[in-house]
Structures are given as C-alpha cells and as structure tokens.
C-alpha atoms as a PDB file:
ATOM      1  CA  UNK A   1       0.000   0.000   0.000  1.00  0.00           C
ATOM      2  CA  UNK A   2       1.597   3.959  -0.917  1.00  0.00           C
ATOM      3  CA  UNK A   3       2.296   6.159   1.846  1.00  0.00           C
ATOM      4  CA  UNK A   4       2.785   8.430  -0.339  1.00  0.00           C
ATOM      5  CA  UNK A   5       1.836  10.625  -3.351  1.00  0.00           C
ATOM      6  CA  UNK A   6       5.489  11.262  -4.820  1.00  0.00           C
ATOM      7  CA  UNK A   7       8.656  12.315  -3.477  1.00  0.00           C
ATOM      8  CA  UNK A   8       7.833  15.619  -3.001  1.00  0.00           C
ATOM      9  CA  UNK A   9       5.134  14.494  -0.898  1.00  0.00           C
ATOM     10  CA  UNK A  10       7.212  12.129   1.408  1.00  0.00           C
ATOM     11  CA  UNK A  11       9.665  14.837   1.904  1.00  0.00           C
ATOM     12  CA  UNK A  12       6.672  17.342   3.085  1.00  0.00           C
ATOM     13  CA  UNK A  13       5.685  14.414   5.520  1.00  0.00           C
ATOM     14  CA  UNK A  14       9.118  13.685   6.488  1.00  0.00           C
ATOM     15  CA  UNK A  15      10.118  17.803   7.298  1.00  0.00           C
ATOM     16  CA  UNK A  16       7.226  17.591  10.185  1.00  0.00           C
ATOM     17  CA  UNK A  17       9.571  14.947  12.058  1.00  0.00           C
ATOM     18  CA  UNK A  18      12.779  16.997  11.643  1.00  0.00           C
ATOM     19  CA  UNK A  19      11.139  20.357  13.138  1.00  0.00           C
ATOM     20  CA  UNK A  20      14.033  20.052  16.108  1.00  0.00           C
ATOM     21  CA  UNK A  21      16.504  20.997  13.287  1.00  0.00           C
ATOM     22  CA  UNK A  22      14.824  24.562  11.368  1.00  0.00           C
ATOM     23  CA  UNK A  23      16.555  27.118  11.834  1.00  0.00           C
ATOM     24  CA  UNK A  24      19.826  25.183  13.340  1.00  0.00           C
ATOM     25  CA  UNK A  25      23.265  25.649  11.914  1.00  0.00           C
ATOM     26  CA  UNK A  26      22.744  22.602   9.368  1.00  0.00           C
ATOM     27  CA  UNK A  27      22.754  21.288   6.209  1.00  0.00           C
ATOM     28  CA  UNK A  28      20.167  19.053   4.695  1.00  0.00           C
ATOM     29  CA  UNK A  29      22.394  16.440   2.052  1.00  0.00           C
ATOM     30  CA  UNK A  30      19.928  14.402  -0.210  1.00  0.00           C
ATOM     31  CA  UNK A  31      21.393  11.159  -2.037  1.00  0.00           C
ATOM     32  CA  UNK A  32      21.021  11.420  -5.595  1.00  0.00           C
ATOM     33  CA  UNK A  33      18.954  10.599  -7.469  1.00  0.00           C
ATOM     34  CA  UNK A  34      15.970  10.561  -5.899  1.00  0.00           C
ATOM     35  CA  UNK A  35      16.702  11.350  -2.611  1.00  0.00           C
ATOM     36  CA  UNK A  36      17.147  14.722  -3.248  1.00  0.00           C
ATOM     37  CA  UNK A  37      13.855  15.372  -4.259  1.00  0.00           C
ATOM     38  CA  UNK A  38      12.588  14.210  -0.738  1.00  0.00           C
ATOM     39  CA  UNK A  39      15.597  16.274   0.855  1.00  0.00           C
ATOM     40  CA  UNK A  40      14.209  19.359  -1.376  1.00  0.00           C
ATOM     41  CA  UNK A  41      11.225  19.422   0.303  1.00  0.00           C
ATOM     42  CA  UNK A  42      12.747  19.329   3.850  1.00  0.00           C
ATOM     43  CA  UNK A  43      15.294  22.108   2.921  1.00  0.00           C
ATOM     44  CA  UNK A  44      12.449  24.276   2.063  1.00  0.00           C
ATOM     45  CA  UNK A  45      10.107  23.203   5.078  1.00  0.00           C
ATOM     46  CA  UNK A  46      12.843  23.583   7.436  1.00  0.00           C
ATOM     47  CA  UNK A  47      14.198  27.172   6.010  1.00  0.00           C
ATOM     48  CA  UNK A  48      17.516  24.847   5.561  1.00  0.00           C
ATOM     49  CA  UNK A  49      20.317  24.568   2.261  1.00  0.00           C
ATOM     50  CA  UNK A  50      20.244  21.686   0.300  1.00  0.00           C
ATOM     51  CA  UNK A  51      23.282  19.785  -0.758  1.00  0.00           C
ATOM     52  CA  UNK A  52      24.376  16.451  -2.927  1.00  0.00           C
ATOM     53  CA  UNK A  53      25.770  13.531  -0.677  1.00  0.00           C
ATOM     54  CA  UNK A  54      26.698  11.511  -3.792  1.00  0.00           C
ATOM     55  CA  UNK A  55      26.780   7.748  -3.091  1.00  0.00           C
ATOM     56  CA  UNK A  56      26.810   5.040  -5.485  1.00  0.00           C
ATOM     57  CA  UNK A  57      25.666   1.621  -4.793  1.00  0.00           C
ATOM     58  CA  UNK A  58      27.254  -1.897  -5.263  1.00  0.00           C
ATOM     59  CA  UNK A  59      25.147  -4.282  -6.692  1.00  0.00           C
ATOM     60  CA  UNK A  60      25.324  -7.774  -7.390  1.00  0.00           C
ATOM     61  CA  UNK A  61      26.736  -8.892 -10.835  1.00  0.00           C
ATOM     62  CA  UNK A  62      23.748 -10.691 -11.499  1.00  0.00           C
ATOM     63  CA  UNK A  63      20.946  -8.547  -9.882  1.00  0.00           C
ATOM     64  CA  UNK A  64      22.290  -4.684  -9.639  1.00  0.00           C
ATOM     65  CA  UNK A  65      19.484  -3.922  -7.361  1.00  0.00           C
ATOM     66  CA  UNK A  66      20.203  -6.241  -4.444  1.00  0.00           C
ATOM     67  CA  UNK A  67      23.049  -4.027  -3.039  1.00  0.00           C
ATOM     68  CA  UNK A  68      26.030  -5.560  -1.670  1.00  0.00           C
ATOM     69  CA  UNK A  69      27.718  -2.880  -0.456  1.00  0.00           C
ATOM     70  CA  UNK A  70      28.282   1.251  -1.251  1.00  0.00           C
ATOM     71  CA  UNK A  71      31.092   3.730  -2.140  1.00  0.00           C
ATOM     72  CA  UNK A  72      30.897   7.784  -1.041  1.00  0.00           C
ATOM     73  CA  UNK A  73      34.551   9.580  -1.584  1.00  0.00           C
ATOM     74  CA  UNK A  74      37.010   7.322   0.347  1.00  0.00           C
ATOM     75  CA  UNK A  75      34.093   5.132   1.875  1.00  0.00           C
ATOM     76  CA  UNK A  76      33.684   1.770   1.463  1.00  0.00           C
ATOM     77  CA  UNK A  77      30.542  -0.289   2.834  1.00  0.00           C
ATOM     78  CA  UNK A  78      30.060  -4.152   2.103  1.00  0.00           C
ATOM     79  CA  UNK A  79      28.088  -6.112   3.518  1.00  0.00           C
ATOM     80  CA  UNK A  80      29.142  -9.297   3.767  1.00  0.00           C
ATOM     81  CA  UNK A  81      26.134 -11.313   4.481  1.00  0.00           C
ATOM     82  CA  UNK A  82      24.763 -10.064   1.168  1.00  0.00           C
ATOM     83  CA  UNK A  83      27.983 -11.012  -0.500  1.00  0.00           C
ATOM     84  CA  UNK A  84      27.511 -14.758   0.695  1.00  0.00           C
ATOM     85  CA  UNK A  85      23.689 -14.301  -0.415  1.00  0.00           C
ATOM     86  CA  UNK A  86      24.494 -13.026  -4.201  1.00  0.00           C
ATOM     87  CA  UNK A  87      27.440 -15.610  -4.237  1.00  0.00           C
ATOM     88  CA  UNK A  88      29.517 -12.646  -5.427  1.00  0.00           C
ATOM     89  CA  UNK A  89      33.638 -13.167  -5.164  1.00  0.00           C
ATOM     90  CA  UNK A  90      36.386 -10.266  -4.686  1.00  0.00           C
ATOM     91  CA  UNK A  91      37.073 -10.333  -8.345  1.00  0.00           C
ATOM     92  CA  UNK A  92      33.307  -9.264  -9.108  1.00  0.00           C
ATOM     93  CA  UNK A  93      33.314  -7.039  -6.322  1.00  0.00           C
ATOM     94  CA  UNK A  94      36.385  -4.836  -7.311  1.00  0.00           C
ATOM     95  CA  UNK A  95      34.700  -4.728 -11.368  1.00  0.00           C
ATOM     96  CA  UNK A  96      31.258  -3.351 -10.068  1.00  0.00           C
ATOM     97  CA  UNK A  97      33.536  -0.725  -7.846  1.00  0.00           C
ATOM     98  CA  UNK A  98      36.180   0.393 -10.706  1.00  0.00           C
ATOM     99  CA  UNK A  99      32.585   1.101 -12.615  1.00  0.00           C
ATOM    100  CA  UNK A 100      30.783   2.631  -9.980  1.00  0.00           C
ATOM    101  CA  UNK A 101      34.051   4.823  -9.064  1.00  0.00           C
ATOM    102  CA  UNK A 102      34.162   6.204 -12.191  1.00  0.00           C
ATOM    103  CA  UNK A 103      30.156   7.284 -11.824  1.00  0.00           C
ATOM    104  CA  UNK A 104      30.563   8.372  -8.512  1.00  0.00           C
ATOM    105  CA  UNK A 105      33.375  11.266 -10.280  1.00  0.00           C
ATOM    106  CA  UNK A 106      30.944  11.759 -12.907  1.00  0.00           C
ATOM    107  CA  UNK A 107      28.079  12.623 -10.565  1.00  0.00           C
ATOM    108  CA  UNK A 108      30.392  14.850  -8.117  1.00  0.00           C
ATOM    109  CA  UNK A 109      31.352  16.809 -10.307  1.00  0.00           C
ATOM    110  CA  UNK A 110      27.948  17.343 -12.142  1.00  0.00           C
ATOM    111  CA  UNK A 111      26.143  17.854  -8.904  1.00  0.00           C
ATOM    112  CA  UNK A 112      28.945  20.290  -7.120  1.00  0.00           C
ATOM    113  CA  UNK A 113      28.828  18.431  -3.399  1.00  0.00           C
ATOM    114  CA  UNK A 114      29.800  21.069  -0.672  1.00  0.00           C
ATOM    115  CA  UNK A 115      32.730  20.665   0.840  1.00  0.00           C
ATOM    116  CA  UNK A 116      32.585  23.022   3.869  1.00  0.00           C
ATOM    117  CA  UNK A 117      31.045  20.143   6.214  1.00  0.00           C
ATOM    118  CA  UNK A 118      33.218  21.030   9.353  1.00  0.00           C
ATOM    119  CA  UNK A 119      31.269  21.117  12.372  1.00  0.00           C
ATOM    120  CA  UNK A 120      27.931  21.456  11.147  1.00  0.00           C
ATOM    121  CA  UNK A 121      24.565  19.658  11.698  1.00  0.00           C
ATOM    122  CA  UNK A 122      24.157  17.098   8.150  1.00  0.00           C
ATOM    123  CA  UNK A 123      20.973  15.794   7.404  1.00  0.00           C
ATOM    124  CA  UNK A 124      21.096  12.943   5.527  1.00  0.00           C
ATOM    125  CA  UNK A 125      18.008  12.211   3.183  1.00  0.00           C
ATOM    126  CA  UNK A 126      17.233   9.548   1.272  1.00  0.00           C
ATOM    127  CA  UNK A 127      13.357   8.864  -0.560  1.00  0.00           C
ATOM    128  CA  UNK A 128      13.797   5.201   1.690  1.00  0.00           C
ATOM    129  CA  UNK A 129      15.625   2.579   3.225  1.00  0.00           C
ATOM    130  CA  UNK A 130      15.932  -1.243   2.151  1.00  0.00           C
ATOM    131  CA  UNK A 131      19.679  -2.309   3.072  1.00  0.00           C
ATOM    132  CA  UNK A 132      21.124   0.866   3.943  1.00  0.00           C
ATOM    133  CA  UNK A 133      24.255   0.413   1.941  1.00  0.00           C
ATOM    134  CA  UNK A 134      24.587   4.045   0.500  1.00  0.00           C
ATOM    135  CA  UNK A 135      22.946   5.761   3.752  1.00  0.00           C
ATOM    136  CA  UNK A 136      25.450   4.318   5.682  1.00  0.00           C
ATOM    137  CA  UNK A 137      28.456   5.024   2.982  1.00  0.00           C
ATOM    138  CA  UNK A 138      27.204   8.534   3.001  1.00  0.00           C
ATOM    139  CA  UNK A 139      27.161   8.960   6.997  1.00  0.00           C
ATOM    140  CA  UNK A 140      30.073   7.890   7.313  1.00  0.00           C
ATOM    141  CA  UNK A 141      31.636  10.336   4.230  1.00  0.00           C
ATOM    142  CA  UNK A 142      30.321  13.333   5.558  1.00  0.00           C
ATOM    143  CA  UNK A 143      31.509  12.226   9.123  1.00  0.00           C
ATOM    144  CA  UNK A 144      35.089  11.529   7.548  1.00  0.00           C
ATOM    145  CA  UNK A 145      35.088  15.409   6.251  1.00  0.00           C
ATOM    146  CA  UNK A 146      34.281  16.881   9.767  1.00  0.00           C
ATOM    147  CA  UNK A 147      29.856  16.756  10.226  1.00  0.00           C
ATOM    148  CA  UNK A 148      29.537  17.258  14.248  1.00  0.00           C
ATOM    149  CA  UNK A 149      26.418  15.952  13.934  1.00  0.00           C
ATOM    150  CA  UNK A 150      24.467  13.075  11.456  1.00  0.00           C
ATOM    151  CA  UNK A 151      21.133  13.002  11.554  1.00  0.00           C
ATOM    152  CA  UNK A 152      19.858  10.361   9.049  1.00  0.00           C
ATOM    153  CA  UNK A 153      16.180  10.523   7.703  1.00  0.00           C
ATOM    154  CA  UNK A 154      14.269   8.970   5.613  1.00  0.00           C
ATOM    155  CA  UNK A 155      10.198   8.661   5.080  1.00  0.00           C
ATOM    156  CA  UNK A 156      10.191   4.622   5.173  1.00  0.00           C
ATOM    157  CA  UNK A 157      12.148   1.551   5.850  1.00  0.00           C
ATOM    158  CA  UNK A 158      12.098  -1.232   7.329  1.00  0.00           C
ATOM    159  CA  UNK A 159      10.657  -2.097  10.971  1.00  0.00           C
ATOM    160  CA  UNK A 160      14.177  -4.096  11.465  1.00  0.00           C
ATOM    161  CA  UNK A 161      16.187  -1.530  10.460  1.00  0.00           C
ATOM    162  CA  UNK A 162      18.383   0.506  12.136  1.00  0.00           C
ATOM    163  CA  UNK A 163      21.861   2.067  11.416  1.00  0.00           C
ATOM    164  CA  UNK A 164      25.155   1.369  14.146  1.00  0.00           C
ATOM    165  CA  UNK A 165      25.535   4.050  16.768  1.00  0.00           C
ATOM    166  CA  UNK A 166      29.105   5.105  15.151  1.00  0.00           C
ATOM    167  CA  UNK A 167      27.083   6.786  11.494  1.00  0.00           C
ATOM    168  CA  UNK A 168      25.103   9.113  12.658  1.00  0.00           C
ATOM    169  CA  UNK A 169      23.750  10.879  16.320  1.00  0.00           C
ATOM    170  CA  UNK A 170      20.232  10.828  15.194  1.00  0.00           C
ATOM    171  CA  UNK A 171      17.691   8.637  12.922  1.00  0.00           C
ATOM    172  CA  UNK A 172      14.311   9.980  12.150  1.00  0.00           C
ATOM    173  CA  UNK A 173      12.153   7.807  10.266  1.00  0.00           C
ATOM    174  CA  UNK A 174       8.188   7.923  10.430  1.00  0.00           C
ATOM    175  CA  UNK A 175       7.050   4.943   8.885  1.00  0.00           C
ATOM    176  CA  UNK A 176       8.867   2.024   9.964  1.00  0.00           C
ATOM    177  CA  UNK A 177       7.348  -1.378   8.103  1.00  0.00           C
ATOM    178  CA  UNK A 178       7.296  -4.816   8.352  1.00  0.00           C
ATOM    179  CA  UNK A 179       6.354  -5.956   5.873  1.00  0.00           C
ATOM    180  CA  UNK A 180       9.277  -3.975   3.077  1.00  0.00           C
ATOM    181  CA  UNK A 181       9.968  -5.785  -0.476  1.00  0.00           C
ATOM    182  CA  UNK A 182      11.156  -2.197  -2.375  1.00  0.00           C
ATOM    183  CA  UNK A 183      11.126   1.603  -1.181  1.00  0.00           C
ATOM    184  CA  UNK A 184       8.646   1.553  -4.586  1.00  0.00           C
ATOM    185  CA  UNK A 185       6.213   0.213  -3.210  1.00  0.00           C
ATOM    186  CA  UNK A 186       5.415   3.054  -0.691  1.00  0.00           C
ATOM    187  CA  UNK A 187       5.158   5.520  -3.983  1.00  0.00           C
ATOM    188  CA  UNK A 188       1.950   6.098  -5.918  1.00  0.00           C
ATOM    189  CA  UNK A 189       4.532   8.211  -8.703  1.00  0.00           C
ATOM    190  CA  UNK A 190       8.404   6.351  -8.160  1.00  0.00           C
ATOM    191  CA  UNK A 191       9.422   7.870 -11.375  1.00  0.00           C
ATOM    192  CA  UNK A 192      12.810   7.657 -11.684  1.00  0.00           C
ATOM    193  CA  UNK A 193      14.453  11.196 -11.058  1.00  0.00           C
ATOM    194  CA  UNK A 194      16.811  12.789 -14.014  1.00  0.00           C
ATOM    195  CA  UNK A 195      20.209  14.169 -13.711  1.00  0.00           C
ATOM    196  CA  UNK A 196      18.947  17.189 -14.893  1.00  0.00           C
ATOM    197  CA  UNK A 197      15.938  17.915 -12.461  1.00  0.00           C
ATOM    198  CA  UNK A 198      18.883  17.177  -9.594  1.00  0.00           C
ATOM    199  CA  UNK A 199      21.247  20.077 -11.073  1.00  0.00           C
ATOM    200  CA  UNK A 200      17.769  21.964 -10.684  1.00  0.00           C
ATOM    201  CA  UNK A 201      16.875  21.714  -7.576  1.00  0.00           C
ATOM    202  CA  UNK A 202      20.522  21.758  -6.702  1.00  0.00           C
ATOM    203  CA  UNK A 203      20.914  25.288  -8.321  1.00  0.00           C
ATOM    204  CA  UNK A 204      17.540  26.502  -7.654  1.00  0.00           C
ATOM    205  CA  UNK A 205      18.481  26.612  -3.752  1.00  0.00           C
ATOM    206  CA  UNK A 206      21.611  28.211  -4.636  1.00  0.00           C
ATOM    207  CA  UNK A 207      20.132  30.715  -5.929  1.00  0.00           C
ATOM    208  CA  UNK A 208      17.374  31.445  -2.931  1.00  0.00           C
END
C-alpha cells in the first residue's frame, strides 16, 4: 500500500519529524537521485540549504538492485552477508567498484557536493531505506570530512532496520514497516528522477 503521493510528498511528511533541526546551523544532504527530491522538500520546510551527498551503490553482478555494499569519496561499505547471499567473489566485487568509481566522479562533479562540512549539523536524506548500503556510505563520508552531527532521515524503511551508533547521532524515520519488499512500493509516482531535475533543484536553492 503507498504512503505516499510522490517524493515531493514524502519529503513534506518527512520535514514535520525533523522540526528540532529549522533554523539550526545545518545542512540538509539528499542522495542522488531521488533522494534529493525528498531532501528538497525538507530544505524548504525547514528554512535549511540543500546539498548532494553523492553515493553510489554496489550491486550484485547478477541482480544490480540487491546491493552488496556502497562507495561515497574514500568510503567503502560491504556487507558481507549479502555477499555470501548473491554468491559474489572479490574479483566481481572490485569490477562493479572500478565502474561505480568512475560514476561516482561523474556525478560529483555534475552535482557540485559542498565541501565546507566542518562542524555542522548534516541531514542525511534519502526517498527510503531497504539495506542501507549508501545511507550508511554517506554517513560515514560526511563524518570523515568533519559533520559534528548526522542526523539520518528517511520517510520509510524497514521495521528491522536501524543504522550502528558510530554513522550518525540521530535517525528519524516515520514509517517504519514490516512488511518492506522495495522503497517503490510506498510511492503512488516512483518515477525515476533525471540528472537534470537534480542540477535543478541543486541550483535553484543556490540561488534562494
């Protein structure tokens, strides 16, 4: 069953359980792609800047949505459970990173992530949760360049869920499920999000 409309939506929804944080000395970092359409929304709810936290996932050679792991700047997640699961060996492994590397430059420097991180408040958005692979590689990247304080947030995941104490402070998520095959499924409209509407959005709140 959808929770919600779009992404837009969720983000809306999402903002009223992050109210502690308008106005603070923070940043709100949405994942690309779609991620930053929910973290958009909470910028503008919360009177907050928006920022990329680029992340790129590691999926398995045979199914590139079961994620295995997650790379953000000199961050490396695997999971090793889902390894064993997707049968995947080291040699796979390093030829789905040497690809996803060379996306993860591509995107960084088409989306223009913010350095100045040191000792601010990051909020860490993604549209959902299923293994937490890249919001866990992009706690811990924006911890590695000096956040004081992670808060992660995201409208949905699942009721099992929950990131280790040492990526982020804080985790704010209102709608925690049990029963969770895809963060689609909570969508009415899961389009997938362009490149171009996330220099948009990324530029429009530059310009506010």
């Amino acid at each position: 069953m959808a929770l919600f409309a779009d992404r837009s939506a969720a983000g809306r929804e999402l903002a009223e359980s992050l109210r502690p944080w308008a106005g603070q000395d923070a940043v709100v970092f949405g994942i690309p792609r779609g991620g930053v359409v929910v973290a958009a929304s909470v910028a503008r709810s919360l009177g907050l800047p928006l920022a990329a936290a680029v992340v790129r996932k590691l999926g398995a050679p045979s199914h590139e949505e079961f994620a295995v792991g997650a790379i953000a700047g000199d961050v490396r997640v695997v999971n090793d459970a889902a390894l064993r699961a997707g049968h995947v060996t080291p040699e796979q492994l390093a030829f789905v990173e040497d690809m996803e590397r060379v996306e993860l430059e591509r995107r960084g420097a088409l989306f223009h992530t913010d350095d100045r991180v040191e000792g601010i408040t990051a909020i860490v958005v993604d549209d959902g949760i299923a293994t937490g692979a890249t919001a866990t590689a992009a706690c811990l990247s924006l911890r590695s360049r000096g956040a004081e304080t992670i808060v992660l947030a995201a409208p949905v995941a699942p009721v099992d869920w929950r990131p280790e104490r040492d990526v982020m402070d804080e985790y704010v998520c209102p709608h925690r499920v049990r029963d969770f095959w895809a963060v689609g499924q909570f969508y009415d409209d899961f389009t997938q999000t362009s490149d171009a509407e996330v220099v948009e959005l990324l530029s429009h709140d530059l310009h506010e």
